[in-house]
PDB file of N, CA and C in Angstrom:
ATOM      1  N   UNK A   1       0.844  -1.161   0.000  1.00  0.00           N
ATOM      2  CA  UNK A   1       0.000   0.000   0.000  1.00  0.00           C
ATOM      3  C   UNK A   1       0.893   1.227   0.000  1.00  0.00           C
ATOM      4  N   UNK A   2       0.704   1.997  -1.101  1.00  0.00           N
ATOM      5  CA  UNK A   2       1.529   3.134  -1.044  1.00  0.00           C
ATOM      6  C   UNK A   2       1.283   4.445  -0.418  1.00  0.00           C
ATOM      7  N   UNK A   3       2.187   4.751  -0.071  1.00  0.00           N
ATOM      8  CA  UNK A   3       2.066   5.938   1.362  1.00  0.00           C
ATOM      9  C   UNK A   3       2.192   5.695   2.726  1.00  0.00           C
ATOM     10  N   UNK A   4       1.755   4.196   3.401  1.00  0.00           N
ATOM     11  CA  UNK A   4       2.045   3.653   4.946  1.00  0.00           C
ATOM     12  C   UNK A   4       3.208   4.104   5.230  1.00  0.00           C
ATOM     13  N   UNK A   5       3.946   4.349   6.269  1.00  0.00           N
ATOM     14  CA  UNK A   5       4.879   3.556   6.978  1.00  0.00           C
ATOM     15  C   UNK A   5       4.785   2.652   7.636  1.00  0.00           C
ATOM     16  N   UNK A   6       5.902   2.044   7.015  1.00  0.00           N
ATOM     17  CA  UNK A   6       6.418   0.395   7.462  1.00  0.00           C
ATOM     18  C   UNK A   6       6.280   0.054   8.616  1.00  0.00           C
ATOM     19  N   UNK A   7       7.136   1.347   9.490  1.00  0.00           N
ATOM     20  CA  UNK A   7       6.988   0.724  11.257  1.00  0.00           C
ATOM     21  C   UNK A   7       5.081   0.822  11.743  1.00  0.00           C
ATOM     22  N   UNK A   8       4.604   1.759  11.047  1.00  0.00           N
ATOM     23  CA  UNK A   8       3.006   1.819  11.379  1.00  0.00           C
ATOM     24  C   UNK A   8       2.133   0.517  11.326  1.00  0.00           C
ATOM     25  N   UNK A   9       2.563  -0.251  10.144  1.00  0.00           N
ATOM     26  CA  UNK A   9       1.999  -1.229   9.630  1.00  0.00           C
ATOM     27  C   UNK A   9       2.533  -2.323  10.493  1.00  0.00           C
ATOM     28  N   UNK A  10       3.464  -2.368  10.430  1.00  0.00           N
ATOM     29  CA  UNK A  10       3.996  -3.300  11.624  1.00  0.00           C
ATOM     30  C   UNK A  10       3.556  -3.689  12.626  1.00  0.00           C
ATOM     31  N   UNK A  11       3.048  -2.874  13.237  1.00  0.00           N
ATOM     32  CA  UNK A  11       2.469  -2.837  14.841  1.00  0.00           C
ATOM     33  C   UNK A  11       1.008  -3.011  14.517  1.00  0.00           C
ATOM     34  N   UNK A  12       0.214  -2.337  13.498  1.00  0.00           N
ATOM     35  CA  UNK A  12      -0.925  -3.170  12.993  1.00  0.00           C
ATOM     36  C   UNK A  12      -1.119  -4.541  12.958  1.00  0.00           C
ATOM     37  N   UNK A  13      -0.085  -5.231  12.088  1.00  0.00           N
ATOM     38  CA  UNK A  13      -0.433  -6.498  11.894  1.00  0.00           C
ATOM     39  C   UNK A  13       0.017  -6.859  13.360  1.00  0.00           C
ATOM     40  N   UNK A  14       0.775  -6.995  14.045  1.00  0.00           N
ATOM     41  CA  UNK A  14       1.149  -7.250  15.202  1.00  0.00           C
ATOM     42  C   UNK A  14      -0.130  -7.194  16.205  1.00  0.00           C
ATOM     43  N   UNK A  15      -0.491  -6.270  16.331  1.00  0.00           N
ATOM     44  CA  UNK A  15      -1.738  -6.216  17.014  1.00  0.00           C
ATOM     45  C   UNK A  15      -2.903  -6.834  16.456  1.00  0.00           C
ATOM     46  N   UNK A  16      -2.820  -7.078  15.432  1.00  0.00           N
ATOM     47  CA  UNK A  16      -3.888  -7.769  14.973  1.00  0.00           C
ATOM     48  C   UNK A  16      -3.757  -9.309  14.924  1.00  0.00           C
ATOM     49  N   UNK A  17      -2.487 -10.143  15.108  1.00  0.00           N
ATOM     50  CA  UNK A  17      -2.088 -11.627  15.257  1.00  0.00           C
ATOM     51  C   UNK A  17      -2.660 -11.447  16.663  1.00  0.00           C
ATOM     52  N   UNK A  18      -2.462 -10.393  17.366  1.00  0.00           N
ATOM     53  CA  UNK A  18      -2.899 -10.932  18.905  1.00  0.00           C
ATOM     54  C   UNK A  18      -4.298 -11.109  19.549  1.00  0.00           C
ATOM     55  N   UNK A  19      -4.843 -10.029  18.656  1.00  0.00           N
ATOM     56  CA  UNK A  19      -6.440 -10.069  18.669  1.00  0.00           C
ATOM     57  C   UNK A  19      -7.225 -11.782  18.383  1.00  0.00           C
ATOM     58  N   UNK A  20      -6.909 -12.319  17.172  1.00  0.00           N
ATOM     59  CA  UNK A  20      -6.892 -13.541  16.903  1.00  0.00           C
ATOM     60  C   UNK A  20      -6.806 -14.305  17.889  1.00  0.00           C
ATOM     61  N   UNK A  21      -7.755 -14.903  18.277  1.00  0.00           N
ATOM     62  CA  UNK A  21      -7.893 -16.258  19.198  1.00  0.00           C
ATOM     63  C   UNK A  21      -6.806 -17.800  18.879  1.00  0.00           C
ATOM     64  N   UNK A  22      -6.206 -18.348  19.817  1.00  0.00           N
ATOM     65  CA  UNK A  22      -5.463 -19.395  18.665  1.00  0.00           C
ATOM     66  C   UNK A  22      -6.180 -20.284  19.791  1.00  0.00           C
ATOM     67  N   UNK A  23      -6.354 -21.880  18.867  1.00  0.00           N
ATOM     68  CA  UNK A  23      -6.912 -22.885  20.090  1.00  0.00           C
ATOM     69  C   UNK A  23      -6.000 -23.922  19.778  1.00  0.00           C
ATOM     70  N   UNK A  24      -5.992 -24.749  20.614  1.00  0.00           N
ATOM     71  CA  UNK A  24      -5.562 -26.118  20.258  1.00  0.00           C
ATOM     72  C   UNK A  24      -6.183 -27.038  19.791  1.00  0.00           C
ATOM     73  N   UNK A  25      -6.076 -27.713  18.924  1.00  0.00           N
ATOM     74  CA  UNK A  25      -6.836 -28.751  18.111  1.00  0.00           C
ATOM     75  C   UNK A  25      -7.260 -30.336  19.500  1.00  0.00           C
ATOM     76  N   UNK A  26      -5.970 -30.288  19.823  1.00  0.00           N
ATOM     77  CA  UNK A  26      -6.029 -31.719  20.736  1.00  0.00           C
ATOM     78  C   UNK A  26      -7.410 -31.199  22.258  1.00  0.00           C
ATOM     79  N   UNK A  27      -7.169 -30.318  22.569  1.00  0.00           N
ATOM     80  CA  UNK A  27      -7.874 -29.586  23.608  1.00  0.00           C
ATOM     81  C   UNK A  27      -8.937 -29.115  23.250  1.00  0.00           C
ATOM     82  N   UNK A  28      -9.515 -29.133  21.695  1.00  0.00           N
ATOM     83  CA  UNK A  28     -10.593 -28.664  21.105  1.00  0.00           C
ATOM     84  C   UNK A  28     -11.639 -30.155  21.057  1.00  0.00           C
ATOM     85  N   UNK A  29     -10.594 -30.916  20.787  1.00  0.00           N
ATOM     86  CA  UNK A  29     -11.381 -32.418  20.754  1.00  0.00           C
ATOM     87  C   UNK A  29     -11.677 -33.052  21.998  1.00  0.00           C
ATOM     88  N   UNK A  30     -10.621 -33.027  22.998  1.00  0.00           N
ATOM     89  CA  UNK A  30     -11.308 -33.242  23.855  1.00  0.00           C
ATOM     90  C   UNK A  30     -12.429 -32.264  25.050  1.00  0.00           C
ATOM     91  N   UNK A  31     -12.579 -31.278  24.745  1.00  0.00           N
ATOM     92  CA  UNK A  31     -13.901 -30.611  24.971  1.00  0.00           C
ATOM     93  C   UNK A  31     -15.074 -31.155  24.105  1.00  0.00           C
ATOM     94  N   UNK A  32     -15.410 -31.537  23.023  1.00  0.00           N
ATOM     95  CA  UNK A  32     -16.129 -31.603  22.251  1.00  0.00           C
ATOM     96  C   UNK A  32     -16.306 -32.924  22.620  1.00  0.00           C
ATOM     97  N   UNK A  33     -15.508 -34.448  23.439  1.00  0.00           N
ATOM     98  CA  UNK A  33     -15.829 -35.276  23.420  1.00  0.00           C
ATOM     99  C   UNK A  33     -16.519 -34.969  24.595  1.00  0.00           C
ATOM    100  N   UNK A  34     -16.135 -34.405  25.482  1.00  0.00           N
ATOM    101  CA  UNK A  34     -16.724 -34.318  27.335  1.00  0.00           C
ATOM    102  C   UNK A  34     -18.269 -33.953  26.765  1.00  0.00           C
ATOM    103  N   UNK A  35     -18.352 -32.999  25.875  1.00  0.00           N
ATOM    104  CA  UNK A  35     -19.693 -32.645  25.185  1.00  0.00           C
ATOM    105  C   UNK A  35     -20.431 -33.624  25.192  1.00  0.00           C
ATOM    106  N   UNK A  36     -19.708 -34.358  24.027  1.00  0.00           N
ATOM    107  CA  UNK A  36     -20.604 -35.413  23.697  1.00  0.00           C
ATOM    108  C   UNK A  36     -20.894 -36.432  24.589  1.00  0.00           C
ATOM    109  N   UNK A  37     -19.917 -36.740  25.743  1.00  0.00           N
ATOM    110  CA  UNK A  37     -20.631 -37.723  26.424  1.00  0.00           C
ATOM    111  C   UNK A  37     -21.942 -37.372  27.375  1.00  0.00           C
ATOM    112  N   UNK A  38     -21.166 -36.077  28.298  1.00  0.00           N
ATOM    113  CA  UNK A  38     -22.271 -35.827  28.992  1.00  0.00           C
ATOM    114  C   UNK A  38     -23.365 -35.986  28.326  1.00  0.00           C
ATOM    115  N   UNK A  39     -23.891 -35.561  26.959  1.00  0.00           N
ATOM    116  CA  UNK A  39     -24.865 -35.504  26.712  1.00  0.00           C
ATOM    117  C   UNK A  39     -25.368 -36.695  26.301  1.00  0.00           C
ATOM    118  N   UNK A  40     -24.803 -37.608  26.214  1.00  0.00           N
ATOM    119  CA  UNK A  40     -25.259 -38.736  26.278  1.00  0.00           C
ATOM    120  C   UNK A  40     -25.611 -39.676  27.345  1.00  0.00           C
ATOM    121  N   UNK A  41     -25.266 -39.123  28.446  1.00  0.00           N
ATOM    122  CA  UNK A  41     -24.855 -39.499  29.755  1.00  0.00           C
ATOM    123  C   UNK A  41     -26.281 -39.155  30.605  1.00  0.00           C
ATOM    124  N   UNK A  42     -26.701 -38.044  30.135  1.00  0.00           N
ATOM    125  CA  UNK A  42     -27.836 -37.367  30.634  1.00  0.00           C
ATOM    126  C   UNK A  42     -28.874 -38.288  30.183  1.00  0.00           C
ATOM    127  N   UNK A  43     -28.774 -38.206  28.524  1.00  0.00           N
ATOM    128  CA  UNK A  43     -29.881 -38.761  27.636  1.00  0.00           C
ATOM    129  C   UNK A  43     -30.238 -40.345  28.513  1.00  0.00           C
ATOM    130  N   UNK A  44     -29.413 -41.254  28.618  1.00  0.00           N
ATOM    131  CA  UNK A  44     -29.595 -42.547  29.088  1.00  0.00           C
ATOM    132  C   UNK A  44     -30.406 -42.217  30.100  1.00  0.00           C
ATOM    133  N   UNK A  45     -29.836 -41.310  31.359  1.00  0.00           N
ATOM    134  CA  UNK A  45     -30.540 -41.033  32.518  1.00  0.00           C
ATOM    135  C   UNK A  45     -31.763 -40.859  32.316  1.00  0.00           C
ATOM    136  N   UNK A  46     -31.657 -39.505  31.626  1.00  0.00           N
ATOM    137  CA  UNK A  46     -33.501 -39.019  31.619  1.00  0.00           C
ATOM    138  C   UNK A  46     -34.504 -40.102  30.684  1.00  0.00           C
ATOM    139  N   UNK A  47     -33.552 -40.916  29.703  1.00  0.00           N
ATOM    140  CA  UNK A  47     -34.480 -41.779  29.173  1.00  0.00           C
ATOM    141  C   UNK A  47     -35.154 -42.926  30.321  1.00  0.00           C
ATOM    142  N   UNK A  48     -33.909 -43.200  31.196  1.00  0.00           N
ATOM    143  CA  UNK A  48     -34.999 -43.674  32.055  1.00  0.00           C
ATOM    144  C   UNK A  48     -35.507 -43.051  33.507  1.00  0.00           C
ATOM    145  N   UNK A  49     -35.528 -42.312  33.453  1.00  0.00           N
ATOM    146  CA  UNK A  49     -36.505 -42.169  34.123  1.00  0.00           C
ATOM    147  C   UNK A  49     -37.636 -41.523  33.767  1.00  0.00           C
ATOM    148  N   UNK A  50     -37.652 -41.238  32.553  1.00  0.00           N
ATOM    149  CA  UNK A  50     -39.177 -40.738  31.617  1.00  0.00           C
ATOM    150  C   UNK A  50     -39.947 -42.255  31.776  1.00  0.00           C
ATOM    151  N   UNK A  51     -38.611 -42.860  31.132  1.00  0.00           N
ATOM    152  CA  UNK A  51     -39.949 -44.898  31.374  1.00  0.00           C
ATOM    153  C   UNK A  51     -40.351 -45.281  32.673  1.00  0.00           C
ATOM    154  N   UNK A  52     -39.516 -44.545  33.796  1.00  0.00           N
ATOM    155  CA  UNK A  52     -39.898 -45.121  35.113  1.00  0.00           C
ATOM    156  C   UNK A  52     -41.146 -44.520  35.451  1.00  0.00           C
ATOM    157  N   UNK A  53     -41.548 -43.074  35.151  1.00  0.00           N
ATOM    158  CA  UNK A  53     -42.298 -42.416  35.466  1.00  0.00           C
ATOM    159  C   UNK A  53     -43.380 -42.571  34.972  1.00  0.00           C
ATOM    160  N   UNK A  54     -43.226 -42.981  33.385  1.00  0.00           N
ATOM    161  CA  UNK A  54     -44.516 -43.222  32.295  1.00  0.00           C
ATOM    162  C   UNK A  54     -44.996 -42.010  31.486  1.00  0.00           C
ATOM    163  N   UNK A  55     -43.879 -41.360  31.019  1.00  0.00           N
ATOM    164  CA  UNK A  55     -44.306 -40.223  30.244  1.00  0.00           C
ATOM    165  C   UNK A  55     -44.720 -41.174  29.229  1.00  0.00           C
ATOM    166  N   UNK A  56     -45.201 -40.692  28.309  1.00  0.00           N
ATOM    167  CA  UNK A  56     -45.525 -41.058  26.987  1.00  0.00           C
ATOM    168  C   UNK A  56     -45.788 -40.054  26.150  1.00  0.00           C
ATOM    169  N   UNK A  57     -46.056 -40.275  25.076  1.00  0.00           N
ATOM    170  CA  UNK A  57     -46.388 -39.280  23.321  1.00  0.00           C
ATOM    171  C   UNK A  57     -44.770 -37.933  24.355  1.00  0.00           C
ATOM    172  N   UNK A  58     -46.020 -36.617  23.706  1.00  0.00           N
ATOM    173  CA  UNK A  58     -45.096 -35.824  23.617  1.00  0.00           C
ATOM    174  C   UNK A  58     -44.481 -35.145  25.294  1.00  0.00           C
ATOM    175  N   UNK A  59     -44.826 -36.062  26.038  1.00  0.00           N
ATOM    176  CA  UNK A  59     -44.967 -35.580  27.663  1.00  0.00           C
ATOM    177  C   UNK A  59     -42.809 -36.239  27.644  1.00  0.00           C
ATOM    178  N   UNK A  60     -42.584 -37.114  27.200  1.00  0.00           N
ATOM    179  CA  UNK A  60     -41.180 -37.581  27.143  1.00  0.00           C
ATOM    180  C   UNK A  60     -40.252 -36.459  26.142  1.00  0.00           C
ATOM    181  N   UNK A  61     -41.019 -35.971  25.381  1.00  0.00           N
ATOM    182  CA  UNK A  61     -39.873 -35.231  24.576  1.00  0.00           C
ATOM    183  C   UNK A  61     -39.765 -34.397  24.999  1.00  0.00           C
ATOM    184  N   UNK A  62     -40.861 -33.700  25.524  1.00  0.00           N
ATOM    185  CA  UNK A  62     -40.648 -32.533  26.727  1.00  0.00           C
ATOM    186  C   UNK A  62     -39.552 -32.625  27.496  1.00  0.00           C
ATOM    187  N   UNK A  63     -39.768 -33.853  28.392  1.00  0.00           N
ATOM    188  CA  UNK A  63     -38.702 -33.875  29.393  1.00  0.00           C
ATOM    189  C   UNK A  63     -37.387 -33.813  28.990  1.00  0.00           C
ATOM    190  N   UNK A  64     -37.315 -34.441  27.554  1.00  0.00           N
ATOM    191  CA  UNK A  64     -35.907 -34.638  26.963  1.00  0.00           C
ATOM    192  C   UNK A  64     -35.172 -33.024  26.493  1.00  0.00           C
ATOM    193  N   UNK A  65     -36.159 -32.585  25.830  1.00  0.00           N
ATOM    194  CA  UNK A  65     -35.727 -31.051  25.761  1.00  0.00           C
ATOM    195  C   UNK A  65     -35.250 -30.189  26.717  1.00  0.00           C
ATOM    196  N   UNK A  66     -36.082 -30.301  27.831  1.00  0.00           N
ATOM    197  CA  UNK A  66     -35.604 -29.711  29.489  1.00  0.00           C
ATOM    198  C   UNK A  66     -34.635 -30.491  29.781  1.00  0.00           C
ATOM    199  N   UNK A  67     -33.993 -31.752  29.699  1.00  0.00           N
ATOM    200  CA  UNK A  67     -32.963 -32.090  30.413  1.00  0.00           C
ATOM    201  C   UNK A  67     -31.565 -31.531  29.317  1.00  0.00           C
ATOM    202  N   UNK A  68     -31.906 -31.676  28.293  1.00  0.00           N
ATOM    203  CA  UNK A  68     -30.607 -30.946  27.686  1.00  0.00           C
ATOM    204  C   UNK A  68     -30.739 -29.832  27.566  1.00  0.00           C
ATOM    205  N   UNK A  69     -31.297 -29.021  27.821  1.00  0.00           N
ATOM    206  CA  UNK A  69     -31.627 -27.169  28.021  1.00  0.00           C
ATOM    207  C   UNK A  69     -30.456 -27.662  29.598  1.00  0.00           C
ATOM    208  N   UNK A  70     -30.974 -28.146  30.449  1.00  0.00           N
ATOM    209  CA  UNK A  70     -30.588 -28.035  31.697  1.00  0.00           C
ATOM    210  C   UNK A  70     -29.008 -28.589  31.417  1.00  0.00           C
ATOM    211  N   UNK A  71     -29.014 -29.422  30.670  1.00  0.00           N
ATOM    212  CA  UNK A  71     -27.599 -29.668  30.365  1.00  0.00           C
ATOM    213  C   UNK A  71     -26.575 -29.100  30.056  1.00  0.00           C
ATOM    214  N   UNK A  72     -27.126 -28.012  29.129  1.00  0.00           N
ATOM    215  CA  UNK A  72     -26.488 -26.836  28.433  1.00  0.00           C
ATOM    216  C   UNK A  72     -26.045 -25.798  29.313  1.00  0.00           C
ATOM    217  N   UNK A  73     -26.982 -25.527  29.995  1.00  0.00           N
ATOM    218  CA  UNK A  73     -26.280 -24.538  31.190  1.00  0.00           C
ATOM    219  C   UNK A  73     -25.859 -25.055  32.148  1.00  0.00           C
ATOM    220  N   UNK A  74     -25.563 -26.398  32.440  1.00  0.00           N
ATOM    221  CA  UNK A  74     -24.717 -26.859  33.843  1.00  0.00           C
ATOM    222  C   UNK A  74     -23.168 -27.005  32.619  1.00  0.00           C
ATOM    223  N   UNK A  75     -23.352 -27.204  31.620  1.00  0.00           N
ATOM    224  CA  UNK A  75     -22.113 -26.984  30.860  1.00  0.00           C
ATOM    225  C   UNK A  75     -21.651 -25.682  30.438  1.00  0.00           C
ATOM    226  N   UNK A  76     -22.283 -24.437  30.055  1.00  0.00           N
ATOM    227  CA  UNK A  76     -21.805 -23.137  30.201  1.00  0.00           C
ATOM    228  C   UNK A  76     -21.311 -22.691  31.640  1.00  0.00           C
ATOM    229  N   UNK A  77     -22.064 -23.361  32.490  1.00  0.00           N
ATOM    230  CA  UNK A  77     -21.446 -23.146  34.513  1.00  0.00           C
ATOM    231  C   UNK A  77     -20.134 -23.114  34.489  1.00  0.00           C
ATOM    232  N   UNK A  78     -19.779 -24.872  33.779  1.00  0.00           N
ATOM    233  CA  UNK A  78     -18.929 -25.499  33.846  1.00  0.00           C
ATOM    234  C   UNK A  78     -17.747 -24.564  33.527  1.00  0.00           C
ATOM    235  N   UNK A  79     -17.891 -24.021  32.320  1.00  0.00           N
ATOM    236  CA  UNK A  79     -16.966 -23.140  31.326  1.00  0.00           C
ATOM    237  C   UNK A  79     -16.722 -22.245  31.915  1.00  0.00           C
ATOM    238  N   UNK A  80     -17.070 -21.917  33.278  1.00  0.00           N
ATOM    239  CA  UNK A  80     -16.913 -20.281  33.500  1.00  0.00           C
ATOM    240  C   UNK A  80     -18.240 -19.279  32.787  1.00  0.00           C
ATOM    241  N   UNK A  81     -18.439 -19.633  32.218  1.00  0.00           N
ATOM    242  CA  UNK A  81     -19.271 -18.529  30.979  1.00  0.00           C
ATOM    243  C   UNK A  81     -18.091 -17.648  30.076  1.00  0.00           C
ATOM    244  N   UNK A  82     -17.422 -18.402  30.102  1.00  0.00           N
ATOM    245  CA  UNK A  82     -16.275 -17.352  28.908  1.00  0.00           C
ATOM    246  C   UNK A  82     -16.292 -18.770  27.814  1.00  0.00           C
ATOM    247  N   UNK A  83     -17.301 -18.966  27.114  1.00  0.00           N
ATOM    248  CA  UNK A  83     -17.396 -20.463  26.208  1.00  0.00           C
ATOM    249  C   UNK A  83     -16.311 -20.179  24.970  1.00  0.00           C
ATOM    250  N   UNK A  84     -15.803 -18.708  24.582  1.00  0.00           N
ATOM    251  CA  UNK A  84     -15.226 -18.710  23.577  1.00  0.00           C
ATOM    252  C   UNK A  84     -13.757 -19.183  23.960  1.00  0.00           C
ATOM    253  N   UNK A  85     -13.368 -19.068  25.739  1.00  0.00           N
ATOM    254  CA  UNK A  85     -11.968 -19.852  25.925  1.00  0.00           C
ATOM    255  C   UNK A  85     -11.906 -21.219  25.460  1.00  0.00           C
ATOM    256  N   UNK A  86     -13.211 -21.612  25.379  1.00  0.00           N
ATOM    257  CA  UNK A  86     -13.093 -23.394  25.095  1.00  0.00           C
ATOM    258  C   UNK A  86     -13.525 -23.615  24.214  1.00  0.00           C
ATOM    259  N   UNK A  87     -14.142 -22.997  23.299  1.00  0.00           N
ATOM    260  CA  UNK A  87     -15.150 -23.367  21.857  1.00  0.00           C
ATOM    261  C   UNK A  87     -15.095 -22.290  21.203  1.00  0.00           C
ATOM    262  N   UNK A  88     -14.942 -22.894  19.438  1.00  0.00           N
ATOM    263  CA  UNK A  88     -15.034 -21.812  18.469  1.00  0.00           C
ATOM    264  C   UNK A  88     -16.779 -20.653  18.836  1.00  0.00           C
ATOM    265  N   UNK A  89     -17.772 -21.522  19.105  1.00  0.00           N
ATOM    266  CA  UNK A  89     -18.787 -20.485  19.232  1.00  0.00           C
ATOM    267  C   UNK A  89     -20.022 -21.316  20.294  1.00  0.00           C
ATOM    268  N   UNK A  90     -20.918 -20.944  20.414  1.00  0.00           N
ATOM    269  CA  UNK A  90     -22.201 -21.360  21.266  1.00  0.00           C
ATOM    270  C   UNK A  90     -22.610 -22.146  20.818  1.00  0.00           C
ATOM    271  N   UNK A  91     -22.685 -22.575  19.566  1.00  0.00           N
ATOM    272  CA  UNK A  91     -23.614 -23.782  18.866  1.00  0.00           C
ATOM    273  C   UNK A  91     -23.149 -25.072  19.367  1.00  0.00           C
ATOM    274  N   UNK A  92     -21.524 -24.710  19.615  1.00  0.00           N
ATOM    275  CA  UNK A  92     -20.651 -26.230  19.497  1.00  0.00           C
ATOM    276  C   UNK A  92     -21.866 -26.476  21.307  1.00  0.00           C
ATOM    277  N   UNK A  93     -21.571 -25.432  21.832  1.00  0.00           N
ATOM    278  CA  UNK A  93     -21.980 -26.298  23.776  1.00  0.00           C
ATOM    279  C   UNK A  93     -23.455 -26.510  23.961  1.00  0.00           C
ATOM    280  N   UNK A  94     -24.437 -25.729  22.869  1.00  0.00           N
ATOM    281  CA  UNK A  94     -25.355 -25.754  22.644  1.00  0.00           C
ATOM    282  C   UNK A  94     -26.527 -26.809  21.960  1.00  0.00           C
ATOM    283  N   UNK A  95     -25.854 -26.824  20.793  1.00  0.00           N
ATOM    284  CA  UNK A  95     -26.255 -27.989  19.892  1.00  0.00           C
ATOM    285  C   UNK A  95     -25.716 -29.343  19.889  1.00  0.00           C
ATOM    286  N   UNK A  96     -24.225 -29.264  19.603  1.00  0.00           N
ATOM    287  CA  UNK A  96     -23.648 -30.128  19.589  1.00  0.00           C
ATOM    288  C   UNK A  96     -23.862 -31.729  20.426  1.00  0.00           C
ATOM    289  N   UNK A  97     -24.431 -32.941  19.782  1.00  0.00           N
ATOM    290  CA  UNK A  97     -24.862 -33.853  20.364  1.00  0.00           C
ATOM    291  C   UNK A  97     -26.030 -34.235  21.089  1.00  0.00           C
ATOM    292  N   UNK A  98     -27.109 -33.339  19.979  1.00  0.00           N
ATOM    293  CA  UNK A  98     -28.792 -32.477  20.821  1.00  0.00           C
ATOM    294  C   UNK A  98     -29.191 -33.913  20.078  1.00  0.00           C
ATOM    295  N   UNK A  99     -29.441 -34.283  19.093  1.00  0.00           N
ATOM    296  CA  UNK A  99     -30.201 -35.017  18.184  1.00  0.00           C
ATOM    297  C   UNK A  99     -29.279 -36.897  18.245  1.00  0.00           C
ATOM    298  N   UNK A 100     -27.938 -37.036  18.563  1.00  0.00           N
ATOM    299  CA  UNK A 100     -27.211 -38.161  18.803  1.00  0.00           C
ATOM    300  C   UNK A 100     -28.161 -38.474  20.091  1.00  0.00           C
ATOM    301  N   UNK A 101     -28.109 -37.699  21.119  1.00  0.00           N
ATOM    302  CA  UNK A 101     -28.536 -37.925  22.559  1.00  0.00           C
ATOM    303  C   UNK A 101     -30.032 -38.392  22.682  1.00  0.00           C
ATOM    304  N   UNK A 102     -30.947 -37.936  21.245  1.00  0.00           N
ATOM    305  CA  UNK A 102     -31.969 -38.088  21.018  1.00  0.00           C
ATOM    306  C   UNK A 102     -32.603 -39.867  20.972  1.00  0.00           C
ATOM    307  N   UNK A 103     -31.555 -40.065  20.193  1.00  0.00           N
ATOM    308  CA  UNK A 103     -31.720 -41.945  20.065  1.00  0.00           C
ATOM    309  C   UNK A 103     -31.111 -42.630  21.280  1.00  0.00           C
ATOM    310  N   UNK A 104     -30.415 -42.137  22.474  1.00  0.00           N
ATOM    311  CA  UNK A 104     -29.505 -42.749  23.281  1.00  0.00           C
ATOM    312  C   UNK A 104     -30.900 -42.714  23.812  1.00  0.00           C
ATOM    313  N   UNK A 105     -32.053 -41.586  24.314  1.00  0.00           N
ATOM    314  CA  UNK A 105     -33.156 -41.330  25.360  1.00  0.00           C
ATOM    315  C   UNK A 105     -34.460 -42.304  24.907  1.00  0.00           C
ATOM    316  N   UNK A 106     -34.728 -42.371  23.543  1.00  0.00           N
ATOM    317  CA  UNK A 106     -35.734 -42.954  22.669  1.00  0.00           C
ATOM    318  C   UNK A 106     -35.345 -44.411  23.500  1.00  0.00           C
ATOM    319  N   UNK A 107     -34.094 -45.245  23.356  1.00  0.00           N
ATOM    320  CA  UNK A 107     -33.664 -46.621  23.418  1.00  0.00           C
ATOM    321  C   UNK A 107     -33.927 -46.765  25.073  1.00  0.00           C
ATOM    322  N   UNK A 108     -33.409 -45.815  26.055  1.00  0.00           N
ATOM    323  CA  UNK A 108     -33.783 -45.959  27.232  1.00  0.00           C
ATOM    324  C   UNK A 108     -35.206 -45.649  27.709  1.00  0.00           C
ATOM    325  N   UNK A 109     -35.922 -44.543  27.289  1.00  0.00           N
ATOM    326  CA  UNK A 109     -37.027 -44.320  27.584  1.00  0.00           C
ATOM    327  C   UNK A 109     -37.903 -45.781  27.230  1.00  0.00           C
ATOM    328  N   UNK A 110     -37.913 -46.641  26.024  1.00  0.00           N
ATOM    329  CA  UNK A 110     -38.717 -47.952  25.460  1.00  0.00           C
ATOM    330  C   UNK A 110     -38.654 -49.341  26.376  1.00  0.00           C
ATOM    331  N   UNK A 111     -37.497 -48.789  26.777  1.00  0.00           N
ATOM    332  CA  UNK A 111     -36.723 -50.175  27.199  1.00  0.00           C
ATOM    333  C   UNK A 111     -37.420 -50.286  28.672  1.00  0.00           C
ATOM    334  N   UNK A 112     -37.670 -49.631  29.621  1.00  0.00           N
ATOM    335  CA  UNK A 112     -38.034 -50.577  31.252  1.00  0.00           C
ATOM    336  C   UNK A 112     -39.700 -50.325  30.832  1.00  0.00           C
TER     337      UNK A 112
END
């Protein structure tokens, strides 16, 4: 770009590598697995005890929705609430393993 100075630009980009978040890949995966289990971990639970209780039709999916809502924020707790130290964004602690956890609750909820 003609007209900068060099040392100006310098300290731009400099400041701007630091702004940039860097994560670790190995530490990214294993957050994302703790994700995924808990939430699977839950799902088994609440699946049974939706069957112990006798929800049925849409009275079980209810419950299933509230237990991973409730899941979600005992896992943002978890994080501190600073989720971007541990995750590219909200979807990953949010979504992530909503619909897997879905068939883990279906198989326990049928089953007692």
């Amino acid at each position: 770009m003609a007209g900068q100075d060099s040392t100006s630009s310098g300290k731009k980009s400099s400041e701007a590598a630091n702004d940039l978040p860097t994560f670790n890949s190995e530490n990214m995966q294993s957050n994302m697995k703790v994700i995924y289990y808990s939430r699977t971990f839950m799902a088994i639970i609440a699946g049974v005890i939706a069957g112990i209780l006798g929800f049925t039709s849409w009275k079980g999916f209810v419950f299933y929705f509230l237990v991973m809502a409730i899941t979600s924020v005992g896992l943002i707790a978890k994080a501190g609430f600073s989720i971007h130290s541990y995750f590219d964004s909200w979807n990953q602690i949010v979504l992530d393993g909503f619909f897997g956890g879905l068939m883990s609750f279906v198989l326990f909820w049928t089953y007692p």
